[in-house]
N, C-alpha and C. Protein backbone atom coordinates (compact mmCIF):
# COMPACT_ATOMS: atom_id res chain seq x y z
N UNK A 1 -0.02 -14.02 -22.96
CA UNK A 1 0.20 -13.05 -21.90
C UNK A 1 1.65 -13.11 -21.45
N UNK A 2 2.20 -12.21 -21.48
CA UNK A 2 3.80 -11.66 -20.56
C UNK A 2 3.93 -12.04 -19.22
N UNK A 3 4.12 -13.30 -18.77
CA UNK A 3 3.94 -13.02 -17.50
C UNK A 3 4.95 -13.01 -16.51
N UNK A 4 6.24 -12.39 -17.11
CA UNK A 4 6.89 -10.71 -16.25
C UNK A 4 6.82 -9.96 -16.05
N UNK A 5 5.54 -9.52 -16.63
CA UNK A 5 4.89 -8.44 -16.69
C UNK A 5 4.73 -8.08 -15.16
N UNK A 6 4.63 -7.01 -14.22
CA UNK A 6 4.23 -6.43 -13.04
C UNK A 6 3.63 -5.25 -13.65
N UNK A 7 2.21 -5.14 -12.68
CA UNK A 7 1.65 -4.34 -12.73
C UNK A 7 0.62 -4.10 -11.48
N UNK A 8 -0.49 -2.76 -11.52
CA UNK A 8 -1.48 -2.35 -10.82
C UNK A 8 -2.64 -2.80 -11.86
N UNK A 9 -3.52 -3.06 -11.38
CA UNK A 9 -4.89 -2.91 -11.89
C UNK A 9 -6.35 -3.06 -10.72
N UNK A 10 -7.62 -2.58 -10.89
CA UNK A 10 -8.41 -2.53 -10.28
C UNK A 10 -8.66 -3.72 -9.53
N UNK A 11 -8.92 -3.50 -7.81
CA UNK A 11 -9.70 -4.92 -6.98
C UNK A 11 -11.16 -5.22 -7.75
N UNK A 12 -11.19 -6.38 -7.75
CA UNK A 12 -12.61 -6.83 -8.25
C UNK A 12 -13.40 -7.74 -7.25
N UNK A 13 -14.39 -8.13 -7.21
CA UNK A 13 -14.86 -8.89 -6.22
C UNK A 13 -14.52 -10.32 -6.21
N UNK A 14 -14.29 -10.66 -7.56
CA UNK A 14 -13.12 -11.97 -7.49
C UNK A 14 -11.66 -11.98 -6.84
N UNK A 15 -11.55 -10.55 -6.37
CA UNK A 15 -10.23 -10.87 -6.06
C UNK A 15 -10.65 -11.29 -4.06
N UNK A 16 -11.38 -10.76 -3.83
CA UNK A 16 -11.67 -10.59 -2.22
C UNK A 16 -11.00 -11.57 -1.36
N UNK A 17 -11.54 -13.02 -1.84
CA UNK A 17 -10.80 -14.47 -1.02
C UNK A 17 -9.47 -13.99 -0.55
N UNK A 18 -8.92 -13.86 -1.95
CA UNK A 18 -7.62 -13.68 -2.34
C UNK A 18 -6.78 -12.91 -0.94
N UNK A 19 -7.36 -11.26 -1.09
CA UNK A 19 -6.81 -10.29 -0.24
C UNK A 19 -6.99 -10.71 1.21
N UNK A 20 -8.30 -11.21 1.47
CA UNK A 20 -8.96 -11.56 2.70
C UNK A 20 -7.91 -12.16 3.36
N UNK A 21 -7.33 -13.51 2.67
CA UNK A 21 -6.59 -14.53 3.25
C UNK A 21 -4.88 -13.33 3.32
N UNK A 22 -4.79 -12.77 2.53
CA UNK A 22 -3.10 -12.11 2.62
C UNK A 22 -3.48 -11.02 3.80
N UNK A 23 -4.48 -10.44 3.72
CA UNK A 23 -5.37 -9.18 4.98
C UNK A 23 -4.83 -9.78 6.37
N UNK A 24 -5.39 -11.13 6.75
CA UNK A 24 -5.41 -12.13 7.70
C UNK A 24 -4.03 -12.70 8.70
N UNK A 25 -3.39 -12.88 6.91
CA UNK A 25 -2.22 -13.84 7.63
C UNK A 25 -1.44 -12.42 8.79
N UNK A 26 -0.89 -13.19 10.19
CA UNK A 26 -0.66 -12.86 10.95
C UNK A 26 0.55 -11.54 10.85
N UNK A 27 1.53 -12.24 9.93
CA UNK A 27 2.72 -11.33 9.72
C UNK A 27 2.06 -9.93 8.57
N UNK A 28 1.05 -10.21 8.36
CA UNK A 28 0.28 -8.75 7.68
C UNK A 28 -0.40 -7.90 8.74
N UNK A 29 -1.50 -8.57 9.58
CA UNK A 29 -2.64 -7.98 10.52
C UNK A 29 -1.58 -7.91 11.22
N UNK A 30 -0.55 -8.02 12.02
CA UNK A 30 0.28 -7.42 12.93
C UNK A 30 0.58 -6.02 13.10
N UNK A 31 1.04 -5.40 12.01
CA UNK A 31 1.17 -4.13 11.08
C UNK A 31 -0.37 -3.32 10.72
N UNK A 32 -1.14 -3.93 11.21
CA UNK A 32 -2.57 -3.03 10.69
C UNK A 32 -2.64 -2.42 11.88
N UNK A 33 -3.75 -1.42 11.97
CA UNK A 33 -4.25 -0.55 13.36
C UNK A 33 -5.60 -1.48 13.81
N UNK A 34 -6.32 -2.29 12.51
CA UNK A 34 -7.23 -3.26 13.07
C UNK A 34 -6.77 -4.64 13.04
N UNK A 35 -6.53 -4.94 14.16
CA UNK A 35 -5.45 -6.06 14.35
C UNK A 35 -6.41 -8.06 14.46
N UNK A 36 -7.88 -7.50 14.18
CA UNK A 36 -8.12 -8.67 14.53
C UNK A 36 -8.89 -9.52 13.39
N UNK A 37 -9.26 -10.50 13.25
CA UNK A 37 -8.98 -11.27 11.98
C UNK A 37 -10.40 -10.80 11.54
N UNK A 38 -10.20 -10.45 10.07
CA UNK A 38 -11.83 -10.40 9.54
C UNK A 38 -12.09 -11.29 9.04
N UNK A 39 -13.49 -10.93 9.14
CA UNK A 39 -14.45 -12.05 8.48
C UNK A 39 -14.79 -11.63 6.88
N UNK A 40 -15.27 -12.81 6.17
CA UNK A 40 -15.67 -12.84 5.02
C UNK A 40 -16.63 -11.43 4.38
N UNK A 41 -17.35 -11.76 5.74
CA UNK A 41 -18.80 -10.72 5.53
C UNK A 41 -18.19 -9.79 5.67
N UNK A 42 -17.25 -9.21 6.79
CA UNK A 42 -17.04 -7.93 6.96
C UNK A 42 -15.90 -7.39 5.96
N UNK A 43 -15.27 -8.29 5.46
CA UNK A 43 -14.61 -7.64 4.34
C UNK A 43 -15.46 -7.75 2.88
N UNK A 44 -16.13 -8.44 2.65
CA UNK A 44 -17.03 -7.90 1.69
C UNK A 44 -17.96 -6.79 1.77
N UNK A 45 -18.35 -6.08 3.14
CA UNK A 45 -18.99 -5.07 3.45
C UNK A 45 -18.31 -3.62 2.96
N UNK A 46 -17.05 -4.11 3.51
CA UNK A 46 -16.04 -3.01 3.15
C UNK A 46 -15.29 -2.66 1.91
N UNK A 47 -15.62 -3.71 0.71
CA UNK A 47 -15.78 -3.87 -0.59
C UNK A 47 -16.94 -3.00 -0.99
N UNK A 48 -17.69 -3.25 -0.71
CA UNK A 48 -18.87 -2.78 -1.49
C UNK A 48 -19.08 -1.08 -1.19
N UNK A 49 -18.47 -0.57 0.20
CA UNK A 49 -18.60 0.36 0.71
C UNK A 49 -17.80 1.48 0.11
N UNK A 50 -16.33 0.73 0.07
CA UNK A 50 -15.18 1.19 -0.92
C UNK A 50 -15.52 1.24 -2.37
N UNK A 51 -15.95 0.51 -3.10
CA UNK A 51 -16.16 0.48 -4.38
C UNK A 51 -16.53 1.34 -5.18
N UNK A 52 -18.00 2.24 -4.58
CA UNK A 52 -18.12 3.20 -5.40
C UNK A 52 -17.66 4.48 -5.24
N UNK A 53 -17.31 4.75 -4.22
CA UNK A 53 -16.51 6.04 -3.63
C UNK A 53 -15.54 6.20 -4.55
N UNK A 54 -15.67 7.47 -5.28
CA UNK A 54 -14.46 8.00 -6.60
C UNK A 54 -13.46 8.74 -5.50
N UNK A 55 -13.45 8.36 -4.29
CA UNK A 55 -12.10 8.88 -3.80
C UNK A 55 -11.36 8.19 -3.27
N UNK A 56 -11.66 6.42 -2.93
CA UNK A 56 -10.79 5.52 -2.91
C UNK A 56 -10.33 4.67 -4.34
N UNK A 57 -9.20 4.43 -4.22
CA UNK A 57 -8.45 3.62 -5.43
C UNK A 57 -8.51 2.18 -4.49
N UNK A 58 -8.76 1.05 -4.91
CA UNK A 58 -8.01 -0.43 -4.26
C UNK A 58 -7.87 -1.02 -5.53
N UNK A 59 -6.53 -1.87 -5.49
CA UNK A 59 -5.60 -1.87 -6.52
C UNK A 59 -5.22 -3.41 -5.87
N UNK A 60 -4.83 -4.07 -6.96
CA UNK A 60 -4.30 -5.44 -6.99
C UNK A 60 -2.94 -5.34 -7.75
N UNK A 61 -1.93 -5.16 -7.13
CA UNK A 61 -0.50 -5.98 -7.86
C UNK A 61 -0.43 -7.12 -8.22
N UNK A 62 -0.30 -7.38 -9.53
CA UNK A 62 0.05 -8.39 -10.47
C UNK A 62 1.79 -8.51 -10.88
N UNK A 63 2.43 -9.66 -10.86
CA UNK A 63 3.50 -10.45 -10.58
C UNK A 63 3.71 -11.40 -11.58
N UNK A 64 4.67 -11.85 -12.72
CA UNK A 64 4.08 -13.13 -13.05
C UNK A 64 3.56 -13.28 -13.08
N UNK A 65 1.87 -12.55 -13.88
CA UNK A 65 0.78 -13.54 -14.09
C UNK A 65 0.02 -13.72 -12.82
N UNK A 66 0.42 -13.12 -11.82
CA UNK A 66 -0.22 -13.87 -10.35
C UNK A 66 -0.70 -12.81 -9.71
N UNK A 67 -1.59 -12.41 -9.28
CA UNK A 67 -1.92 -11.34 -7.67
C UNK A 67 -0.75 -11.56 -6.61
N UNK A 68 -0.20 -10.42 -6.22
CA UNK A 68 1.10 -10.33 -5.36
C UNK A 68 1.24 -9.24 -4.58
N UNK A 69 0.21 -8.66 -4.71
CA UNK A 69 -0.47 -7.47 -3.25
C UNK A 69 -2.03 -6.87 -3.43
N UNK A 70 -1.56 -5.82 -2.10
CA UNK A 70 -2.88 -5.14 -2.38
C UNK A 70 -2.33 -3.64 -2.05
N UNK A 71 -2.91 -2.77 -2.72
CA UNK A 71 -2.50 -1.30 -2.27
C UNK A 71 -3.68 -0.33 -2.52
N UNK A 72 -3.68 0.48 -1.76
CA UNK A 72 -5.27 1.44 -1.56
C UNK A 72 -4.99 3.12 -1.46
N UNK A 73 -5.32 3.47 -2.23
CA UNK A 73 -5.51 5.28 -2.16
C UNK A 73 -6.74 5.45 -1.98
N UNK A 74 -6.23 6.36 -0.84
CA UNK A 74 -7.85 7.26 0.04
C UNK A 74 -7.17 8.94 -0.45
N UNK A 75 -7.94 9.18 -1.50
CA UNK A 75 -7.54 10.87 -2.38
C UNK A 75 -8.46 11.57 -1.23
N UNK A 76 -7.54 12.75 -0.99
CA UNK A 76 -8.30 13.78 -0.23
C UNK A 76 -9.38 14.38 -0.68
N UNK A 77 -10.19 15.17 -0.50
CA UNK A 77 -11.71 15.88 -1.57
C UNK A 77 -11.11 16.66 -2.66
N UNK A 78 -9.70 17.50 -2.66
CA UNK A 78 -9.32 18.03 -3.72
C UNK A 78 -8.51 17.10 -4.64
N UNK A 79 -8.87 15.89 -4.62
CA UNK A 79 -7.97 14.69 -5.19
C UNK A 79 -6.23 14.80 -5.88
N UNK A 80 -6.08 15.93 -5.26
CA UNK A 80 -4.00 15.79 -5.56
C UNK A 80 -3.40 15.44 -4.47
N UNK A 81 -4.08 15.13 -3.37
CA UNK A 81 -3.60 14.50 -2.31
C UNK A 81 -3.94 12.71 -1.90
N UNK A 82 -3.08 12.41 -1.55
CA UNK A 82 -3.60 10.94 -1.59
C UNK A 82 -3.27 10.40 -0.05
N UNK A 83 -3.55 9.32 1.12
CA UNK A 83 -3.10 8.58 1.40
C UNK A 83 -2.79 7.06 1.23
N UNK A 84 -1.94 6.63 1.44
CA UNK A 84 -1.95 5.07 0.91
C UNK A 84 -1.63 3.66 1.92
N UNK A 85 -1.60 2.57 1.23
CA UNK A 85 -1.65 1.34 2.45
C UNK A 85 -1.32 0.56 1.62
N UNK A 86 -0.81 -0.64 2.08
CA UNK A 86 -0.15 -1.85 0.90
C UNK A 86 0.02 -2.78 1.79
N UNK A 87 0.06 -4.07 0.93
CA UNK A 87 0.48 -5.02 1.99
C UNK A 87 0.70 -6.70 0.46
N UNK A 88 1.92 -7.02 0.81
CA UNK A 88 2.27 -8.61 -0.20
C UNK A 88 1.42 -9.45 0.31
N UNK A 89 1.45 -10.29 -0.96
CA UNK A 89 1.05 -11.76 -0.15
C UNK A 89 2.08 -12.29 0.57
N UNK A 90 1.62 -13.02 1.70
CA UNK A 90 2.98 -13.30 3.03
C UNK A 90 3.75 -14.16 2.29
N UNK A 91 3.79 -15.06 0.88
CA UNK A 91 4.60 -15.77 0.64
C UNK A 91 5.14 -14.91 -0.95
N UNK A 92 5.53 -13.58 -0.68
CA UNK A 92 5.34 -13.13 -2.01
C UNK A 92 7.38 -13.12 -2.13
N UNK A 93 8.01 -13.12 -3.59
CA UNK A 93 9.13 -13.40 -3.35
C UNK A 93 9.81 -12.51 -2.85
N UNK A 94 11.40 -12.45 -2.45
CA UNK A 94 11.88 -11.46 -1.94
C UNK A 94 12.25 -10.08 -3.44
N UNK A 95 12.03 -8.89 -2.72
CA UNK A 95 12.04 -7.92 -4.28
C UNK A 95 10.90 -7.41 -4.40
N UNK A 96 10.04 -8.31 -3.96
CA UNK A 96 8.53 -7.93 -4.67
C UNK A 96 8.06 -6.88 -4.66
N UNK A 97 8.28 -6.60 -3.29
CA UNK A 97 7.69 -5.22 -2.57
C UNK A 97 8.25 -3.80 -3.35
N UNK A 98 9.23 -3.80 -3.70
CA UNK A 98 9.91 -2.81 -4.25
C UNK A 98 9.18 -2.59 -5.86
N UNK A 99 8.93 -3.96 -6.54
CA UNK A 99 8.06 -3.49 -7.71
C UNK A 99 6.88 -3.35 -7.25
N UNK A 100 6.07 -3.82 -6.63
CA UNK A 100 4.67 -3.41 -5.78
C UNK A 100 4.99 -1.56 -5.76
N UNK A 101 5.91 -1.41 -5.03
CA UNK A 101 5.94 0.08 -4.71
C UNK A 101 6.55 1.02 -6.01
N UNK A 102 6.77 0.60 -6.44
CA UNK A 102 7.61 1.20 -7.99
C UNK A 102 5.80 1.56 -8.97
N UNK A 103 5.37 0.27 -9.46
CA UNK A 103 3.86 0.39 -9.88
C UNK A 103 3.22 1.10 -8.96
N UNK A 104 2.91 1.02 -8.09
CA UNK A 104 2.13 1.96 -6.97
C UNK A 104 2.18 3.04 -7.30
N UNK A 105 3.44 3.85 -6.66
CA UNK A 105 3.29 4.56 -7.11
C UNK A 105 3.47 5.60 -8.40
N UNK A 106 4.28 4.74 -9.48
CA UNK A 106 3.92 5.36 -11.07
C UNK A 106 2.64 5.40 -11.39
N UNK A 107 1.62 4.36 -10.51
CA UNK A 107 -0.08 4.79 -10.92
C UNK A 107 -0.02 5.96 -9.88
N UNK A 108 -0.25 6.64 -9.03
CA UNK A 108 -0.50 7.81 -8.36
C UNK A 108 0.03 8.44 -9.17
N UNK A 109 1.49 8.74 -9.62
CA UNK A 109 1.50 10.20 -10.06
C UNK A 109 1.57 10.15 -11.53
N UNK A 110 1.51 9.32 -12.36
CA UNK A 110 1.05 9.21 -13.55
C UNK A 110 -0.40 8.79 -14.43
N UNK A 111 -1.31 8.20 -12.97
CA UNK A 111 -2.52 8.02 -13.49
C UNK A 111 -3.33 8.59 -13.11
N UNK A 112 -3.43 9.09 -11.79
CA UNK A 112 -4.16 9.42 -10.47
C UNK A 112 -3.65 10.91 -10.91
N UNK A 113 -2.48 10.99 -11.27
CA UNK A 113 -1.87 12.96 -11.55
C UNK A 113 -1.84 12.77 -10.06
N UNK A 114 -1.51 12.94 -8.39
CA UNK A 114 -1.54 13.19 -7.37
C UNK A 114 -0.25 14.24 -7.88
N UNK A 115 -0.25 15.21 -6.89
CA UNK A 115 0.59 15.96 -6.23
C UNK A 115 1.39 15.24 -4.73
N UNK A 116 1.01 14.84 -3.99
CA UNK A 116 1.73 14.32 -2.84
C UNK A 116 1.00 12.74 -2.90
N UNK A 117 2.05 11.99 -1.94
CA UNK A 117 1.15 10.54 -1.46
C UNK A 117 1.47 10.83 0.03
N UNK A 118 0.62 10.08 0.84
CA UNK A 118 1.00 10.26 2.36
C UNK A 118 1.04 8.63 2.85
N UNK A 119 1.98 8.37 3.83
CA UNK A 119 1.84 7.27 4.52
C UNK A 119 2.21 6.94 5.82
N UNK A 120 2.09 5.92 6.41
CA UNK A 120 2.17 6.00 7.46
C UNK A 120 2.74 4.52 8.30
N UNK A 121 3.15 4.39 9.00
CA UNK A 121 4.11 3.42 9.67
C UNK A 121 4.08 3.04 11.17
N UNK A 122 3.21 2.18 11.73
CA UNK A 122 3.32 1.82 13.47
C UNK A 122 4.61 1.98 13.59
N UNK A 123 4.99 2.50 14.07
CA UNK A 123 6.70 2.66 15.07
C UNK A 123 7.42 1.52 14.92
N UNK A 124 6.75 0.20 15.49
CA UNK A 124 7.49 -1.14 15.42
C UNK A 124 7.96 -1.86 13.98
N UNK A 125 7.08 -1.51 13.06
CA UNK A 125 7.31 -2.13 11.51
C UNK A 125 8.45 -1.36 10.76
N UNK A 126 9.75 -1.87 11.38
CA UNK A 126 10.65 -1.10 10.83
C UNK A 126 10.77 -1.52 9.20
N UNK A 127 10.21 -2.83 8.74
CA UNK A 127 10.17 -3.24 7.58
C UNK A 127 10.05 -2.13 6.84
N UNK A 128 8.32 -1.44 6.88
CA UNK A 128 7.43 -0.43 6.38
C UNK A 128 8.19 0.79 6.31
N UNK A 129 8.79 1.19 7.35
CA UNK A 129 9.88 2.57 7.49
C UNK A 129 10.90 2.47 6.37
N UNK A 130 11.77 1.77 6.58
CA UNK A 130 12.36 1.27 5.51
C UNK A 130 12.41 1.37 4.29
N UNK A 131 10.78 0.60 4.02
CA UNK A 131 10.72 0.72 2.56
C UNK A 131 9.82 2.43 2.07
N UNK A 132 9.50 3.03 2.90
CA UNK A 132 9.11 4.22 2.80
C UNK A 132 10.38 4.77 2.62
N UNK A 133 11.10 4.71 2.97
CA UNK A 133 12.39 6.12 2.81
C UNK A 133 13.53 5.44 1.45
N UNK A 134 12.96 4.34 1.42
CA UNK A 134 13.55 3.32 0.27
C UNK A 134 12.76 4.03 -1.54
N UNK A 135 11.63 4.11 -1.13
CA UNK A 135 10.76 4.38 -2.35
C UNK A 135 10.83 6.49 -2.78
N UNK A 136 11.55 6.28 -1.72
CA UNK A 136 12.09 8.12 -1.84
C UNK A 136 10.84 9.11 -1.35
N UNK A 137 10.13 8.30 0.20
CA UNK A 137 9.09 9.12 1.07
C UNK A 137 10.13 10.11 2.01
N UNK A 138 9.82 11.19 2.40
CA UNK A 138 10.46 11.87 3.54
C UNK A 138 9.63 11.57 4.59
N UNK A 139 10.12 11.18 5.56
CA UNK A 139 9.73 11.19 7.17
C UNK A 139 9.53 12.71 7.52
N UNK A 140 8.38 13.07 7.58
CA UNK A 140 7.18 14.26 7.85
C UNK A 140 7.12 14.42 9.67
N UNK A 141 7.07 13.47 10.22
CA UNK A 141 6.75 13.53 12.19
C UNK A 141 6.85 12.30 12.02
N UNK A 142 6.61 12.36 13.81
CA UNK A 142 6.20 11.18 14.36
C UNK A 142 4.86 11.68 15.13
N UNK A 143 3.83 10.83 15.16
CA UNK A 143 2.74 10.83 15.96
C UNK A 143 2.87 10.12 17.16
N UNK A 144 3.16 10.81 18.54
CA UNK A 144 3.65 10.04 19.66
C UNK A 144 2.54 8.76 20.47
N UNK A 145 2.72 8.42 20.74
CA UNK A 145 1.98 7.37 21.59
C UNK A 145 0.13 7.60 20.95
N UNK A 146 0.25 7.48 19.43
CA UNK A 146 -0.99 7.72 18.59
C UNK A 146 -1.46 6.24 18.09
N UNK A 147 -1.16 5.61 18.56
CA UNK A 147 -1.96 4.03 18.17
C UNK A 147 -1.87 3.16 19.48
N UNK A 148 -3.17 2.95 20.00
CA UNK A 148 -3.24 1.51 21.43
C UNK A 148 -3.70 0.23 20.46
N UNK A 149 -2.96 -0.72 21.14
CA UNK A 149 -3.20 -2.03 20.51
C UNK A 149 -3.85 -3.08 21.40
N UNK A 150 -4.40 -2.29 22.20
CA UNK A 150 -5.32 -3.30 23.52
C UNK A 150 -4.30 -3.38 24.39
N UNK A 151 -2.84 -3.10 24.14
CA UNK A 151 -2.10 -3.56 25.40
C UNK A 151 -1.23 -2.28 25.61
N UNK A 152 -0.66 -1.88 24.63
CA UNK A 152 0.55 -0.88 24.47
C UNK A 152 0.30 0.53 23.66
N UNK A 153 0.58 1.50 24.10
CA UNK A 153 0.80 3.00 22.94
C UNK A 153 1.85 2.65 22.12
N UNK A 154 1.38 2.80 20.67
CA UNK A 154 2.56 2.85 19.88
C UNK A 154 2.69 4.43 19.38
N UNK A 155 4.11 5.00 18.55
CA UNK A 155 4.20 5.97 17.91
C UNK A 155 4.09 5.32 16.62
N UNK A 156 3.42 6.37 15.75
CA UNK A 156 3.17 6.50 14.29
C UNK A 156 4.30 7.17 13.42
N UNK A 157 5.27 6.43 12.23
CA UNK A 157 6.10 7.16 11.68
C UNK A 157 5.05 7.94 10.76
N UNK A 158 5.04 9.32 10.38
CA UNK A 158 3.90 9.92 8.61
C UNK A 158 5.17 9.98 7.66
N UNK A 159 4.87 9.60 6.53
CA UNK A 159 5.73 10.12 5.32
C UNK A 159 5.12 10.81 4.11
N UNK A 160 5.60 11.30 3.45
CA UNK A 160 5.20 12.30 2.50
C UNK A 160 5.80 12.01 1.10
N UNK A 161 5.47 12.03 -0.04
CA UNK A 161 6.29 11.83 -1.17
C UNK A 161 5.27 12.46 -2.23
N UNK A 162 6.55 13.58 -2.99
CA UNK A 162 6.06 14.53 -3.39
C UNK A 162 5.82 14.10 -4.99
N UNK A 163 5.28 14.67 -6.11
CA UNK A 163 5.17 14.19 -7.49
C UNK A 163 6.75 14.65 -8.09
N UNK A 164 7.26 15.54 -8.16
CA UNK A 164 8.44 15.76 -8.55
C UNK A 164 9.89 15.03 -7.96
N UNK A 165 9.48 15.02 -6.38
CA UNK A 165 10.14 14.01 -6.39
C UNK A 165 10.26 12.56 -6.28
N UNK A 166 8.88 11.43 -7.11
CA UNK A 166 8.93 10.71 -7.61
C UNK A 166 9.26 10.88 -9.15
N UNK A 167 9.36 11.55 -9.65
CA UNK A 167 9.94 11.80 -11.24
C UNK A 167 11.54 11.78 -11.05
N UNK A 168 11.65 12.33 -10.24
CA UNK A 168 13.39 12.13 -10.07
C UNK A 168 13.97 10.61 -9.85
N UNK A 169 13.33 9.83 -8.59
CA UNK A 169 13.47 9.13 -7.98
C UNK A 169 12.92 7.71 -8.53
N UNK A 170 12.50 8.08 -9.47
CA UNK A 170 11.73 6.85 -10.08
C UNK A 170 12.24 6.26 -10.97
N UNK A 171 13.48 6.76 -11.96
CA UNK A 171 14.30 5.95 -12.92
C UNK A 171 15.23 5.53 -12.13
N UNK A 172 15.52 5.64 -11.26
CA UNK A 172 16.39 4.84 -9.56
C UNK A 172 15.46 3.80 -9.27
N UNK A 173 14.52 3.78 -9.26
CA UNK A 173 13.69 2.92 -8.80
C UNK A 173 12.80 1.50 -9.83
N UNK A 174 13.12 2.44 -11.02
CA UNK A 174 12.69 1.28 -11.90
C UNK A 174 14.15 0.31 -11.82
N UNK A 175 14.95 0.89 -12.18
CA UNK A 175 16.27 -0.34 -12.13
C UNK A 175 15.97 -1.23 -10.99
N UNK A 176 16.25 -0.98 -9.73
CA UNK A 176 15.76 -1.83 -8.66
C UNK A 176 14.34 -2.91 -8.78
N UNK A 177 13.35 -2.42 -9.37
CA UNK A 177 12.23 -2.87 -9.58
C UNK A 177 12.64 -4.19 -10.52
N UNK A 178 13.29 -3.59 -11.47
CA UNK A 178 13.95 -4.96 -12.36
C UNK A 178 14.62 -5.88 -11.64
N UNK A 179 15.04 -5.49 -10.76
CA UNK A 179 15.85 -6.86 -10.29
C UNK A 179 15.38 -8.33 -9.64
């Protein structure tokens, strides 16, 4: 096995521990809209729930041989629309994210065929913003005071990224991915 290889391939139920514990760690669930720690059961519920639905994708990034994220397409009912979600393992190296998002999305618009991806960003995770306008998303709105976190309104950044212009943007992006 190649194991420089980076890639996407299907979540399996062997992978669950895995995600559960990267789902969890604090500097991930900070950045979620469900901010509080799951349980075993309830993320295996949500496995099984997800699984057969032909309009979610959950996807495992592979690294070296290793699991090194997680990323999820929720396809709209006419499936050329997608939204998406991602998240590293908290000790994943620096770079990673950028091939995480490089594979990501060359599976949407080369496997999946999507026409658009959609995403989305709590206000505070400037990380996430970042790497959205990094991966060649356009900033679409802001959703104002559209997320409470038990204490505070946050605003929601949306981004948009179109299939043509990931074909442009994507031999820019594989170089980076190499690095």
């Amino acid at each position: 096995m190649n194991t420089s290889a980076s890639f996407v391939r299907p979540m399996t139920a062997d992978d669950l521990t895995t995600v559960l514990h990267w789902r969890n760690h604090p500097e991930v669930r900070r950045f979620m809209y469900t901010q509080h720690e799951i349980t075993l059961q309830e993320h295996a519920h949500w496995f099984e729930r997800c699984q057969p639905d032909p309009l979610r994708q959950l996807l495992v990034f592979e690294h070296q041989g290793l699991p090194a994220g997680f990323i999820h397409f929720t396809l709209q009912s006419h499936q050329q629309i997608a939204d998406w979600g991602f998240y590293l393992a908290p000790d994943a190296a620096k770079g990673t994210g950028s091939q995480l998002g490089f594979h990501a999305l060359n599976y949407a618009f080369c496997e999946l065929r999507l026409h658009k991806v959609c995403g989305q960003a709590i206000g505070y995770n400037d990380k996430s913003i970042r790497f959205h306008l990094k991966m060649g998303f356009q900033q679409e709105g802001t959703l104002r005071d559209q997320y409470y976190d038990g204490l505070n309104f946050h605003s929601i950044a949306c981004f948009g990224l179109l299939a043509q212009e990931w074909h442009t943007h994507s031999q820019e992006m594989a170089q980076i991915a190499k690095r």
